[in-house]
PDB file of N, CA and C in Angstrom:
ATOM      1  N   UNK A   1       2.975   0.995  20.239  1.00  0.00           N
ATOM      2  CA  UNK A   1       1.545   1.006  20.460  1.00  0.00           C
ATOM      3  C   UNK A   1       0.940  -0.259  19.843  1.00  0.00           C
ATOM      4  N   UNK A   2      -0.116  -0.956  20.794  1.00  0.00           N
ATOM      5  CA  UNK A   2      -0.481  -2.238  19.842  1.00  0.00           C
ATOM      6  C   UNK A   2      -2.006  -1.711  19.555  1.00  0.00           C
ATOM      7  N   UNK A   3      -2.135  -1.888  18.397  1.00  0.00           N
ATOM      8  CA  UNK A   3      -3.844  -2.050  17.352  1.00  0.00           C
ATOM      9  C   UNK A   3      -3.978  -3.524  17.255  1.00  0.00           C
ATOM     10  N   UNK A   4      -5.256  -3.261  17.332  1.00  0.00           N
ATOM     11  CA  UNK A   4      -6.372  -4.455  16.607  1.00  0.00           C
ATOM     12  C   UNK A   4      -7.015  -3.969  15.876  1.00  0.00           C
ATOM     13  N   UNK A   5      -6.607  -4.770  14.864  1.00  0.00           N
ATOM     14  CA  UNK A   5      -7.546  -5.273  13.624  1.00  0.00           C
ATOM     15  C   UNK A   5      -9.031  -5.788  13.812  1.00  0.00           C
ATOM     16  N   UNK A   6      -9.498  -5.491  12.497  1.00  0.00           N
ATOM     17  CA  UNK A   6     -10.881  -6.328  12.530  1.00  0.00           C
ATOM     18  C   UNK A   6     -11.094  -5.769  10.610  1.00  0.00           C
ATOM     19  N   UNK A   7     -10.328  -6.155   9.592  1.00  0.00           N
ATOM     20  CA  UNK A   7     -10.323  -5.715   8.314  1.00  0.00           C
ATOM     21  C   UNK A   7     -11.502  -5.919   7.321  1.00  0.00           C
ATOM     22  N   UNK A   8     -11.980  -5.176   6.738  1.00  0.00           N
ATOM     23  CA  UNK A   8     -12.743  -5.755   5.567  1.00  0.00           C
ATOM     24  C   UNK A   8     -11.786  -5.856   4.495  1.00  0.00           C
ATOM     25  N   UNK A   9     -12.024  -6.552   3.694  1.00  0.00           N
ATOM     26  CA  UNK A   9     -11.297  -6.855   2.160  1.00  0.00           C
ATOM     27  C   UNK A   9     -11.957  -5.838   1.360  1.00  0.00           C
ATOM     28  N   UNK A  10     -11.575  -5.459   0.034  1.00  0.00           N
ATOM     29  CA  UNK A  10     -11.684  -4.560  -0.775  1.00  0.00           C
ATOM     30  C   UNK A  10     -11.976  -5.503  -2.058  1.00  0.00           C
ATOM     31  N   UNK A  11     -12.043  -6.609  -1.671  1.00  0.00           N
ATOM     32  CA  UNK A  11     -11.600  -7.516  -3.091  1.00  0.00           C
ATOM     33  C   UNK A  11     -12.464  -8.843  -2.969  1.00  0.00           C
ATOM     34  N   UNK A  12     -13.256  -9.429  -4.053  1.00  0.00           N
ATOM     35  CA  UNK A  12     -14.293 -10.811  -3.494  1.00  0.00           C
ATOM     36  C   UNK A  12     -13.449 -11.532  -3.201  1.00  0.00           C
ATOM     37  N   UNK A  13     -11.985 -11.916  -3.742  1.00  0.00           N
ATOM     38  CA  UNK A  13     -11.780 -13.641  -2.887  1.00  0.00           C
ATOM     39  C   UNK A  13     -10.945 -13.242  -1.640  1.00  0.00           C
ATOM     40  N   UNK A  14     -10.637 -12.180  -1.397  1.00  0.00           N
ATOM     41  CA  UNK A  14     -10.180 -12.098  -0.052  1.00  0.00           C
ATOM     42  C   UNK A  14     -11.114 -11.985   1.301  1.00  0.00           C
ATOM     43  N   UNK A  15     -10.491 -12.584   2.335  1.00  0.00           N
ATOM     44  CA  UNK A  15     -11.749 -12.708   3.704  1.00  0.00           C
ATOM     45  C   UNK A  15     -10.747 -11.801   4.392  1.00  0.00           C
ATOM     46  N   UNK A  16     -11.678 -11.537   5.466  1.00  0.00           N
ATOM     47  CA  UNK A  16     -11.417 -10.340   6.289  1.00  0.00           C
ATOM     48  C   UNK A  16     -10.644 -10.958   7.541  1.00  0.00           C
ATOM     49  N   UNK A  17      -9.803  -9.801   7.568  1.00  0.00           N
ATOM     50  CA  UNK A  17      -8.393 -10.169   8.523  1.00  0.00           C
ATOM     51  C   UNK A  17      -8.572  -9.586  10.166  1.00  0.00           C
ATOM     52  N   UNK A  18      -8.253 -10.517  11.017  1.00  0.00           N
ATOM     53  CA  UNK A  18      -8.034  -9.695  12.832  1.00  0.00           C
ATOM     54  C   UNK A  18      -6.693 -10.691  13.082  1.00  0.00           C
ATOM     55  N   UNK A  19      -6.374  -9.390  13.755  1.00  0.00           N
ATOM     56  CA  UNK A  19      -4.781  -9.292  14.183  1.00  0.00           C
ATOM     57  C   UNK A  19      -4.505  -8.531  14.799  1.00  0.00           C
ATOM     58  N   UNK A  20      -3.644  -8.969  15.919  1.00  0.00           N
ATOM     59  CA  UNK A  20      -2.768  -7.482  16.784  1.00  0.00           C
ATOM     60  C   UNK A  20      -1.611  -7.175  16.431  1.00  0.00           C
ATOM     61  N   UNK A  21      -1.268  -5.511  16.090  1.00  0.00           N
ATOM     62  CA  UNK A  21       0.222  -5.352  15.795  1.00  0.00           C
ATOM     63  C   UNK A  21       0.465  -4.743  17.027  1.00  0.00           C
ATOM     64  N   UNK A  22       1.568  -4.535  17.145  1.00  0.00           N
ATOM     65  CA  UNK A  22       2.754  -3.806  17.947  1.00  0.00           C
ATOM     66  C   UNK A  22       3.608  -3.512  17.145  1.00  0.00           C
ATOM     67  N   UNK A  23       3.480  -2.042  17.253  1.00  0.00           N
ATOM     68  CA  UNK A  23       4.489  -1.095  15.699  1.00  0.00           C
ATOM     69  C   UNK A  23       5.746  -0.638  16.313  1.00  0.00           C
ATOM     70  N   UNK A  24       5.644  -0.632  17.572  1.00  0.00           N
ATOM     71  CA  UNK A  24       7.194  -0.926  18.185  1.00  0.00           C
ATOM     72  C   UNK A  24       8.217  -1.818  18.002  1.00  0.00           C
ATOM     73  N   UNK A  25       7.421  -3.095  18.695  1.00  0.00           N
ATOM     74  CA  UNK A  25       8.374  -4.672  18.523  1.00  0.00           C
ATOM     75  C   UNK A  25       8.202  -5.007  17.124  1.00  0.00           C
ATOM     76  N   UNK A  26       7.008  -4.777  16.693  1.00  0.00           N
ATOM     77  CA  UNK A  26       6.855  -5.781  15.035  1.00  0.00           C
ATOM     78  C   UNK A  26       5.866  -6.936  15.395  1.00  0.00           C
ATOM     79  N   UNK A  27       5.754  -7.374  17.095  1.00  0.00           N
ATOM     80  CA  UNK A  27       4.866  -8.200  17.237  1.00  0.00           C
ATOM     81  C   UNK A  27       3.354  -8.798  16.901  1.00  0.00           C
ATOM     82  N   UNK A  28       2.929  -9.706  15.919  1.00  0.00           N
ATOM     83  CA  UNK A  28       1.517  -9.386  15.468  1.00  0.00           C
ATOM     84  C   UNK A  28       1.324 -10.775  15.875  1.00  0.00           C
ATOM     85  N   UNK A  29      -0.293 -11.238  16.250  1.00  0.00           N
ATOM     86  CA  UNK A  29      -0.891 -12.540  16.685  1.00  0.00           C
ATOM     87  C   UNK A  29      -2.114 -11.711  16.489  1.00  0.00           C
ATOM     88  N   UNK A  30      -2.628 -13.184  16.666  1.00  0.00           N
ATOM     89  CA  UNK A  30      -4.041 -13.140  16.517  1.00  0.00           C
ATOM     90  C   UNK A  30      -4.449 -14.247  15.414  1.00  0.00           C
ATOM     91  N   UNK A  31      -5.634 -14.851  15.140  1.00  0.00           N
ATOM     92  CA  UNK A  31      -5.745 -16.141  13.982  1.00  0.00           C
ATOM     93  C   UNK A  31      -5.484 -15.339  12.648  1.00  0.00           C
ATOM     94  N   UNK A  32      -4.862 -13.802  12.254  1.00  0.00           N
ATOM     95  CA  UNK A  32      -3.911 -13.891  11.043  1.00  0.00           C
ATOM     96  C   UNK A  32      -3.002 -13.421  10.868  1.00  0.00           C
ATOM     97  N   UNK A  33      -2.320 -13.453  12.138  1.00  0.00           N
ATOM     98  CA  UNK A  33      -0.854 -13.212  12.386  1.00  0.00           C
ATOM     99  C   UNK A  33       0.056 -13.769  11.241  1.00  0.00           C
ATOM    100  N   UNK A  34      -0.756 -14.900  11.555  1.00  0.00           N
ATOM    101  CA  UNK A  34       0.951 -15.922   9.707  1.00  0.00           C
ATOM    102  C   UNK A  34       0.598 -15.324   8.427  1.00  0.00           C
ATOM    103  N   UNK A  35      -0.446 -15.032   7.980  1.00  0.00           N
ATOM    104  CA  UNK A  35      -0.421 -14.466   6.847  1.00  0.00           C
ATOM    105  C   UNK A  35       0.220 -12.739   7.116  1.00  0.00           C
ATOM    106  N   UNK A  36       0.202 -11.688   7.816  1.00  0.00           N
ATOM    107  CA  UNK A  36       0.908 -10.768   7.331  1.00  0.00           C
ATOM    108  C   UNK A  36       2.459 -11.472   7.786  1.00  0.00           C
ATOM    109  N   UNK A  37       2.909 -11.914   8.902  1.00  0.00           N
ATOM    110  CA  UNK A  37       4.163 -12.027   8.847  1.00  0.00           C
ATOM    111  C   UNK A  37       4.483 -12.959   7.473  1.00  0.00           C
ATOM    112  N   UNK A  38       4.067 -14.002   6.849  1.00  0.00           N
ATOM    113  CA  UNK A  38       4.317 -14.760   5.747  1.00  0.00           C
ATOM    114  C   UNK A  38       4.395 -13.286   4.619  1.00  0.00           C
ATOM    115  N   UNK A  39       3.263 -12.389   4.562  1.00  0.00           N
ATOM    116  CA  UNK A  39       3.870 -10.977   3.777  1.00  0.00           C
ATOM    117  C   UNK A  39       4.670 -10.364   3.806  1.00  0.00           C
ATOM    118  N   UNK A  40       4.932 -10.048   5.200  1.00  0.00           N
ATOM    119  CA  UNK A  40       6.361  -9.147   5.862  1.00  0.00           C
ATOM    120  C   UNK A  40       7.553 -10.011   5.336  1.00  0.00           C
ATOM    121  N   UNK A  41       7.548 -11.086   5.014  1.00  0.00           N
ATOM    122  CA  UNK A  41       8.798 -11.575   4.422  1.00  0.00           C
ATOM    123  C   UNK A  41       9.131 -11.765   2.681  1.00  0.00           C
ATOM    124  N   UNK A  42       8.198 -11.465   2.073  1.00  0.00           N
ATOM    125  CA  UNK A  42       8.370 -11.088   0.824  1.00  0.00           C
ATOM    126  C   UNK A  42       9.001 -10.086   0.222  1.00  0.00           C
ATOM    127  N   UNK A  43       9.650  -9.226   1.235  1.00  0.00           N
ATOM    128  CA  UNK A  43      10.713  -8.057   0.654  1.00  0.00           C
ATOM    129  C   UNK A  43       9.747  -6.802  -0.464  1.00  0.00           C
ATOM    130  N   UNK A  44       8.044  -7.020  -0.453  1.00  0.00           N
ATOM    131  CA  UNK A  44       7.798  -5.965  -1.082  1.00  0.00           C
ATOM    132  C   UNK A  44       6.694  -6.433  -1.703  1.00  0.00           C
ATOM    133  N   UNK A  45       5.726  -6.089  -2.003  1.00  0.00           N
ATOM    134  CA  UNK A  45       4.039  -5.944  -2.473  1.00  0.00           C
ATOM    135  C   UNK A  45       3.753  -5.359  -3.836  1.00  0.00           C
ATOM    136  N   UNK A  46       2.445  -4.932  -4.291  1.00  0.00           N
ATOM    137  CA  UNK A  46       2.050  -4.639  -5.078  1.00  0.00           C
ATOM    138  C   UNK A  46       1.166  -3.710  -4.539  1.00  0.00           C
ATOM    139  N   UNK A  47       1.052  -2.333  -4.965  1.00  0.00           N
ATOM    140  CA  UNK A  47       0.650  -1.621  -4.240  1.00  0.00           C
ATOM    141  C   UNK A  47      -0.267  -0.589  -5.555  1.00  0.00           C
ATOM    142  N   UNK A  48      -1.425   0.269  -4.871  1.00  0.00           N
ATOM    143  CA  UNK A  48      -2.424   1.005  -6.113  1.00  0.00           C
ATOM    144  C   UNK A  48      -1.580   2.239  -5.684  1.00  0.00           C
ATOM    145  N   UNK A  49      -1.591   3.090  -7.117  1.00  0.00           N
ATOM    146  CA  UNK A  49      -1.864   2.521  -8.425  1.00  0.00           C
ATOM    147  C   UNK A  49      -1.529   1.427  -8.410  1.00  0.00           C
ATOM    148  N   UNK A  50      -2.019   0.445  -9.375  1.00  0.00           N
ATOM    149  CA  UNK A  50      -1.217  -0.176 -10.903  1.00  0.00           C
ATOM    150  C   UNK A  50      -0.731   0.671 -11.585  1.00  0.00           C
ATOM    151  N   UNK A  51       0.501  -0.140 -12.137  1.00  0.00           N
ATOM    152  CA  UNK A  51       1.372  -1.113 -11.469  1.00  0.00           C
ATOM    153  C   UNK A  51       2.733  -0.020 -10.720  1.00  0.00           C
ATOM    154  N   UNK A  52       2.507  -0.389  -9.247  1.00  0.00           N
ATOM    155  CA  UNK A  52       4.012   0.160  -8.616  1.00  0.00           C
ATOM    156  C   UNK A  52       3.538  -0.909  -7.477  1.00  0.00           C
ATOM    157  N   UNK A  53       5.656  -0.732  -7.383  1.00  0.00           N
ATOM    158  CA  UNK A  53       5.281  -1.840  -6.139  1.00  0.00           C
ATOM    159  C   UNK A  53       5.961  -0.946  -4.896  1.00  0.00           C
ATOM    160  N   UNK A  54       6.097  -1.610  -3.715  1.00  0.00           N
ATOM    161  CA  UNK A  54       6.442  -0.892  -2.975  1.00  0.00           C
ATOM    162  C   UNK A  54       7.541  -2.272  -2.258  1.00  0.00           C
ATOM    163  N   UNK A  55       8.433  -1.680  -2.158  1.00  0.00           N
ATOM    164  CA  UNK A  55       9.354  -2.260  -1.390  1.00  0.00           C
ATOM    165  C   UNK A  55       9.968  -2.460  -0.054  1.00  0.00           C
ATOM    166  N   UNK A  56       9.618  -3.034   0.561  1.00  0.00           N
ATOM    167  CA  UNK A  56       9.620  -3.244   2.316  1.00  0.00           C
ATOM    168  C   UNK A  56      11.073  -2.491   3.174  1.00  0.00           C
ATOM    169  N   UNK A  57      11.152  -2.390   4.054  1.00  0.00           N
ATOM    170  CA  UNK A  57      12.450  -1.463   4.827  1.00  0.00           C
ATOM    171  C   UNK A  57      12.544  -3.043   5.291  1.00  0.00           C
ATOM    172  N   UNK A  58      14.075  -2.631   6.463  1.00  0.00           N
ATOM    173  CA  UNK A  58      14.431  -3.997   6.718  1.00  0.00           C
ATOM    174  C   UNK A  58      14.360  -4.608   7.703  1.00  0.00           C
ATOM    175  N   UNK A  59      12.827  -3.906   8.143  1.00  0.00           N
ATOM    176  CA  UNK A  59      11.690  -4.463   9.610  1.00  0.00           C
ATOM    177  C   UNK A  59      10.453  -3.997   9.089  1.00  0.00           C
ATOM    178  N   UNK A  60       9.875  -4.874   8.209  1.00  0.00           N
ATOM    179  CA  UNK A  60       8.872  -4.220   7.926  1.00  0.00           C
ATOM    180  C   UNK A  60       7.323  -4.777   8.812  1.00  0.00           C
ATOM    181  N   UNK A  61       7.901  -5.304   9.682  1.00  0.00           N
ATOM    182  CA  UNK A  61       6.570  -5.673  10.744  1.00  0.00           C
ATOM    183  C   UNK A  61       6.845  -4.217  11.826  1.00  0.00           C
ATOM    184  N   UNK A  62       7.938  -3.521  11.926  1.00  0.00           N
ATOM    185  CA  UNK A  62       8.043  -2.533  13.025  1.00  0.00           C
ATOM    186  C   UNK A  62       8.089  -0.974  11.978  1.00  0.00           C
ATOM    187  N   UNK A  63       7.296  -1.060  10.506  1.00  0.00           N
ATOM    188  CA  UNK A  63       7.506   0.291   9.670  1.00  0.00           C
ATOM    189  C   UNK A  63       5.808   0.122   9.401  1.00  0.00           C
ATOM    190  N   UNK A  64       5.097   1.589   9.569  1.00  0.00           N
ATOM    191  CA  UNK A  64       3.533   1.882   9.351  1.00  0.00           C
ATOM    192  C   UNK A  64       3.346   2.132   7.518  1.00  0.00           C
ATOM    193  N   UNK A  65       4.548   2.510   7.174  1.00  0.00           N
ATOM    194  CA  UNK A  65       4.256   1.968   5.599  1.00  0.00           C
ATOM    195  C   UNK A  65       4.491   1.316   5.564  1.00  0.00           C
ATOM    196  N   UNK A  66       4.691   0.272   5.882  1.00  0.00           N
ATOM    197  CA  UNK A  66       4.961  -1.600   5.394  1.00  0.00           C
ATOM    198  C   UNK A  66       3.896  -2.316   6.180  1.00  0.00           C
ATOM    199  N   UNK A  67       3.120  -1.639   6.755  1.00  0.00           N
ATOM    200  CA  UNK A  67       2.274  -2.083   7.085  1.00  0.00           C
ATOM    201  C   UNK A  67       0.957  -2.049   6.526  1.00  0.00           C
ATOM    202  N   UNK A  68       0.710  -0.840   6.313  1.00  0.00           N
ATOM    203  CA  UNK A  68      -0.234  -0.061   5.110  1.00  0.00           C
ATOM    204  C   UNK A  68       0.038  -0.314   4.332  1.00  0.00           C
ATOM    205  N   UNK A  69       0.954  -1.005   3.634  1.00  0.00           N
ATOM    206  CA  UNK A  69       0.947  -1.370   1.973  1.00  0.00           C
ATOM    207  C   UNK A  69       0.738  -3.427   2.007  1.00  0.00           C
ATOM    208  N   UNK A  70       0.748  -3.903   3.400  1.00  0.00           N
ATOM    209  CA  UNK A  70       0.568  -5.563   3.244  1.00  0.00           C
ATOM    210  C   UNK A  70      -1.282  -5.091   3.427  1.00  0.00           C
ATOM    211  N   UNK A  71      -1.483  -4.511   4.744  1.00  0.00           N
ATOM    212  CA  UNK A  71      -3.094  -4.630   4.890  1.00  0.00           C
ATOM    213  C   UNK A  71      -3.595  -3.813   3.248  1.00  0.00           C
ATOM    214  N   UNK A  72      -3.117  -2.522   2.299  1.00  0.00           N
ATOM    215  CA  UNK A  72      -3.774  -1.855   1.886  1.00  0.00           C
ATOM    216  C   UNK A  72      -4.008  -2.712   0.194  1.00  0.00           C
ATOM    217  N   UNK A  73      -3.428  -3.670  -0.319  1.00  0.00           N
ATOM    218  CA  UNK A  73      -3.656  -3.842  -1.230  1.00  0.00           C
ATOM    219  C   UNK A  73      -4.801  -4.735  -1.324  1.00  0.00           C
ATOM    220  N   UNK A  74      -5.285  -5.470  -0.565  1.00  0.00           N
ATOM    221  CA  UNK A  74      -6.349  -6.225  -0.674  1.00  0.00           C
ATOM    222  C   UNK A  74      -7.859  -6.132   0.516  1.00  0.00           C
ATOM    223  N   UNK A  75      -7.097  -5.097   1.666  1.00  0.00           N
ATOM    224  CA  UNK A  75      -8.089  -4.845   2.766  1.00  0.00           C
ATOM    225  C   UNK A  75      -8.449  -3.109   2.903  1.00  0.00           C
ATOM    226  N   UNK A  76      -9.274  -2.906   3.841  1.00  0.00           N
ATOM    227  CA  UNK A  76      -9.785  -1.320   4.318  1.00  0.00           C
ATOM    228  C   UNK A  76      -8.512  -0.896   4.951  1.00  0.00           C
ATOM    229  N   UNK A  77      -7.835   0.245   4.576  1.00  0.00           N
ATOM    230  CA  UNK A  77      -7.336   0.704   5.660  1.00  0.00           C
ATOM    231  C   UNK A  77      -7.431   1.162   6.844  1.00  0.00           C
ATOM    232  N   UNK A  78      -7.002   0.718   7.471  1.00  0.00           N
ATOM    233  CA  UNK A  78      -7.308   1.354   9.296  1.00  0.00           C
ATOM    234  C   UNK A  78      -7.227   2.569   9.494  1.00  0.00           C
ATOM    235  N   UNK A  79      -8.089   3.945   9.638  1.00  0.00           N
ATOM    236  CA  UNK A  79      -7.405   5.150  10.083  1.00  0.00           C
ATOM    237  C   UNK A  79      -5.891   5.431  10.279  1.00  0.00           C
ATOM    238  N   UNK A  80      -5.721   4.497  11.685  1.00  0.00           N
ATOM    239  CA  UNK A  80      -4.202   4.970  11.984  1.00  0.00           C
ATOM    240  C   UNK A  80      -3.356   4.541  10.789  1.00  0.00           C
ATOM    241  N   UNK A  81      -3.560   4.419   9.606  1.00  0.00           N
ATOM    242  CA  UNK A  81      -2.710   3.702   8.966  1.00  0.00           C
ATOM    243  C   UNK A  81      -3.193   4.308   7.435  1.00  0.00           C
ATOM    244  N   UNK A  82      -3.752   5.339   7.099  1.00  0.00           N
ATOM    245  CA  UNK A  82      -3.940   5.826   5.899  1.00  0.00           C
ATOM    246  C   UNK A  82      -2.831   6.579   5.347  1.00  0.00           C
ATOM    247  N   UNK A  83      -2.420   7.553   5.940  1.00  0.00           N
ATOM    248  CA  UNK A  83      -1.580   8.393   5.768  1.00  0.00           C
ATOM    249  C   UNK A  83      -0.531   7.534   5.920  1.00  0.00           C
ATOM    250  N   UNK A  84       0.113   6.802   5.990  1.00  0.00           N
ATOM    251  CA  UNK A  84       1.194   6.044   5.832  1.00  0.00           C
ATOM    252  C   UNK A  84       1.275   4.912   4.757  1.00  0.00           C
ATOM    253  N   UNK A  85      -0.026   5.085   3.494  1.00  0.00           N
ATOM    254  CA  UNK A  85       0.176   4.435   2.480  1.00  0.00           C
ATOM    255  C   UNK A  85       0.986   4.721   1.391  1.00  0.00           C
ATOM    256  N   UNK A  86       1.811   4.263   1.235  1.00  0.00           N
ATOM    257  CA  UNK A  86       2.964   4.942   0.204  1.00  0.00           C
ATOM    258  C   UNK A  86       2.253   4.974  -0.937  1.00  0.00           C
ATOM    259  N   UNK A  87       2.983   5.669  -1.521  1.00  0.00           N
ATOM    260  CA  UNK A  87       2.783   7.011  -2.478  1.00  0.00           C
ATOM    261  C   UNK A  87       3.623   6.268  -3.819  1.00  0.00           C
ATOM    262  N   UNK A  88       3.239   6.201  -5.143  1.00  0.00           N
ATOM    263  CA  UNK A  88       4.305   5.671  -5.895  1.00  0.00           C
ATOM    264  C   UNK A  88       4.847   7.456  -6.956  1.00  0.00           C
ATOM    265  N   UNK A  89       6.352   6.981  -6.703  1.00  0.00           N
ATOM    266  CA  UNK A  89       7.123   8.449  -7.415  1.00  0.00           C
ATOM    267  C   UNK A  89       6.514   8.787  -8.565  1.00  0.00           C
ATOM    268  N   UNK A  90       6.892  10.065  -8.419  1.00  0.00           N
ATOM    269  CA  UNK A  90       5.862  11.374  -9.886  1.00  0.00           C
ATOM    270  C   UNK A  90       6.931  11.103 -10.897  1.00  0.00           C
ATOM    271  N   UNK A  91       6.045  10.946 -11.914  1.00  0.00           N
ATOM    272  CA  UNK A  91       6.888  10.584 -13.224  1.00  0.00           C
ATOM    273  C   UNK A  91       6.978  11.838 -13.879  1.00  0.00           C
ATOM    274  N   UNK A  92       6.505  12.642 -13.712  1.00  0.00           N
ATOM    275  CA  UNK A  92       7.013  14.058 -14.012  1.00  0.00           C
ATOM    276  C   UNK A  92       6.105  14.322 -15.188  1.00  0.00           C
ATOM    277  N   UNK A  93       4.900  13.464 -15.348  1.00  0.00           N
ATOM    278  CA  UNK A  93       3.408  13.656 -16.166  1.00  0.00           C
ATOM    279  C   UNK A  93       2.752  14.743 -15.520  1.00  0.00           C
ATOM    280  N   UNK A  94       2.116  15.674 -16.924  1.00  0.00           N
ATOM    281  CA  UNK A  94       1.210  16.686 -16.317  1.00  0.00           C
ATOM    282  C   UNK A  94      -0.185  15.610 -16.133  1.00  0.00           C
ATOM    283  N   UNK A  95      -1.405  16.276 -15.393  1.00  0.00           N
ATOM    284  CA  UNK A  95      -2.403  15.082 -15.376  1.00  0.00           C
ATOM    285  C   UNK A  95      -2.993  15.208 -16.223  1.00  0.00           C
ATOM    286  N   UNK A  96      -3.489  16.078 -17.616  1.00  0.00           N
ATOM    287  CA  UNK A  96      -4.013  16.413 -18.583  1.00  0.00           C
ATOM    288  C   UNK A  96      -2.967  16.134 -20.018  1.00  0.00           C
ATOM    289  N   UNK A  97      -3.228  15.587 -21.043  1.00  0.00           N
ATOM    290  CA  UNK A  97      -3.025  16.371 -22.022  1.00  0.00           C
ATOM    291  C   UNK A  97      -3.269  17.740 -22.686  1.00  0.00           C
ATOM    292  N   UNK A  98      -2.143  17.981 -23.244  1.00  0.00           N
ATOM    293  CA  UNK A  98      -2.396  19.353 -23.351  1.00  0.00           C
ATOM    294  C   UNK A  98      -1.109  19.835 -24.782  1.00  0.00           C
ATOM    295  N   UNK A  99      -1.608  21.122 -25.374  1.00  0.00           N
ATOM    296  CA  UNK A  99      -0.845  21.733 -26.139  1.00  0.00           C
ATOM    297  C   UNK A  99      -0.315  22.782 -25.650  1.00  0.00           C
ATOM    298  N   UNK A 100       1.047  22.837 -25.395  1.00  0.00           N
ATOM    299  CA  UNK A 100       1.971  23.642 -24.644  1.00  0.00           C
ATOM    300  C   UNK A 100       1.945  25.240 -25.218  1.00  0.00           C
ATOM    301  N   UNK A 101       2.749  26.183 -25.118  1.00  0.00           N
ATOM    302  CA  UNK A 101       2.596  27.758 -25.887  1.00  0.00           C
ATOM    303  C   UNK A 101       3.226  27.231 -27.203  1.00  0.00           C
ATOM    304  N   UNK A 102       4.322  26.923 -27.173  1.00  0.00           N
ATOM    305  CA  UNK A 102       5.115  26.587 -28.200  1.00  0.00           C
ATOM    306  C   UNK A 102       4.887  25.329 -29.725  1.00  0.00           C
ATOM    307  N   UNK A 103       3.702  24.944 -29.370  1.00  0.00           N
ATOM    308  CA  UNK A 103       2.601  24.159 -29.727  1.00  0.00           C
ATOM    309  C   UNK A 103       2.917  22.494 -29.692  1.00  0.00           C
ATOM    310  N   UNK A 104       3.685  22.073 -29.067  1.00  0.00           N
ATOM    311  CA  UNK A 104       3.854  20.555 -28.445  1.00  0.00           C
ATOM    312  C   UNK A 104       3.005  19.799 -27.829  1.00  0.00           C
ATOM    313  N   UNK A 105       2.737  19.121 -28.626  1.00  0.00           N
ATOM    314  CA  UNK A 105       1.554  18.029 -27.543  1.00  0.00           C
ATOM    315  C   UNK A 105       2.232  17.615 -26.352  1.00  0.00           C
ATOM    316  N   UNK A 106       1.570  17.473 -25.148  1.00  0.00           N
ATOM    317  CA  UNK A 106       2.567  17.337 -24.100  1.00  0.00           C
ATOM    318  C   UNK A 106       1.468  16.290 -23.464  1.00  0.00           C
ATOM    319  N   UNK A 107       2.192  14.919 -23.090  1.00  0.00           N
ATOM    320  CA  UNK A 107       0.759  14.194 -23.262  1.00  0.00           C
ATOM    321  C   UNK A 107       1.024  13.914 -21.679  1.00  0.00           C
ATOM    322  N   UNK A 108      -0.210  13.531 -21.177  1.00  0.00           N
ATOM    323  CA  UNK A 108      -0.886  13.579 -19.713  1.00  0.00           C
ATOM    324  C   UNK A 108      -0.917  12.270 -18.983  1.00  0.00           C
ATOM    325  N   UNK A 109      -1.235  11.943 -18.236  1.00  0.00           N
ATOM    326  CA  UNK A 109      -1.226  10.737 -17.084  1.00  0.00           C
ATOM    327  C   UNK A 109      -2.920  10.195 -18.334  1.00  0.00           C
ATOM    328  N   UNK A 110      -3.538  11.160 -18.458  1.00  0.00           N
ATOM    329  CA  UNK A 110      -4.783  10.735 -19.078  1.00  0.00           C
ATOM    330  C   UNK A 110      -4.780   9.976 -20.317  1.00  0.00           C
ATOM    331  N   UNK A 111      -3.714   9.935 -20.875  1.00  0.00           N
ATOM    332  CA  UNK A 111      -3.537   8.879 -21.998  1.00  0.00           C
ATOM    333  C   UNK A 111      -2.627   8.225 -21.380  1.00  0.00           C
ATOM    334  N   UNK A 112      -2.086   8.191 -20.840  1.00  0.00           N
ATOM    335  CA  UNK A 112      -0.897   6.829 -20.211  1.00  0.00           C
ATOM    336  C   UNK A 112      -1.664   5.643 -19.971  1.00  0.00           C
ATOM    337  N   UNK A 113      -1.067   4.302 -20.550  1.00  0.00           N
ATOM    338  CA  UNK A 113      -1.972   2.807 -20.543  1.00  0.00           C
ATOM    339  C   UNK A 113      -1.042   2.657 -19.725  1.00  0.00           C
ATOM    340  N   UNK A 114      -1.134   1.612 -18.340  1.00  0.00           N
ATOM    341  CA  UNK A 114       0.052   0.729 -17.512  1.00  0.00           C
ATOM    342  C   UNK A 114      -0.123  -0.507 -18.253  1.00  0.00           C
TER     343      UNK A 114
END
């Protein structure tokens, strides 16, 4: 299926991106075609939270999370493309601190500094 773009940035020094993908072929043009393919070849991003990164498959112009994670770190996500923003793995933090039955501080995502 091919989309067009028309992106806002999320961020002041970034400008807003148009581009056509094709999530079949991987094919993208348009005047910012070179910047995601120049992304698609970096083997992997920086992705929110801070700090996880996300690491590209090994077509990541023809994968909708590798796509959602080049447009999502600095632009709007596109509808078709929310739900395919990766997710960084559960560290096995409750989201609260808290004192357990047994009386252990059991500390939370809420004091965790990255």
């Amino acid at each position: 299926m091919i989309h067009h773009f028309h992106l806002k940035p999320t961020v002041w020094h970034a400008k807003p991106w148009v581009f056509s993908w094709d999530d079949e072929t991987g094919a993208v043009s348009g005047p910012d075609a070179a910047i995601i393919e120049e992304i698609a070849s970096w083997g992997g991003i920086s992705a929110h939270p801070y700090p996880f990164a996300h690491l590209f498959s090994e077509k990541p112009l023809q994968n909708k999370t590798d796509m959602a994670a080049i447009i999502g770190l600095e632009h709007e996500l596109p509808p078709a493309l929310v739900a395919f923003y990766p997710k960084p793995p559960d560290e096995g933090f409750p989201e609260k601190t808290h004192v357990d039955a047994k009386g252990t501080l059991v500390i939370g995502k809420d004091l965790i500094q990255y």
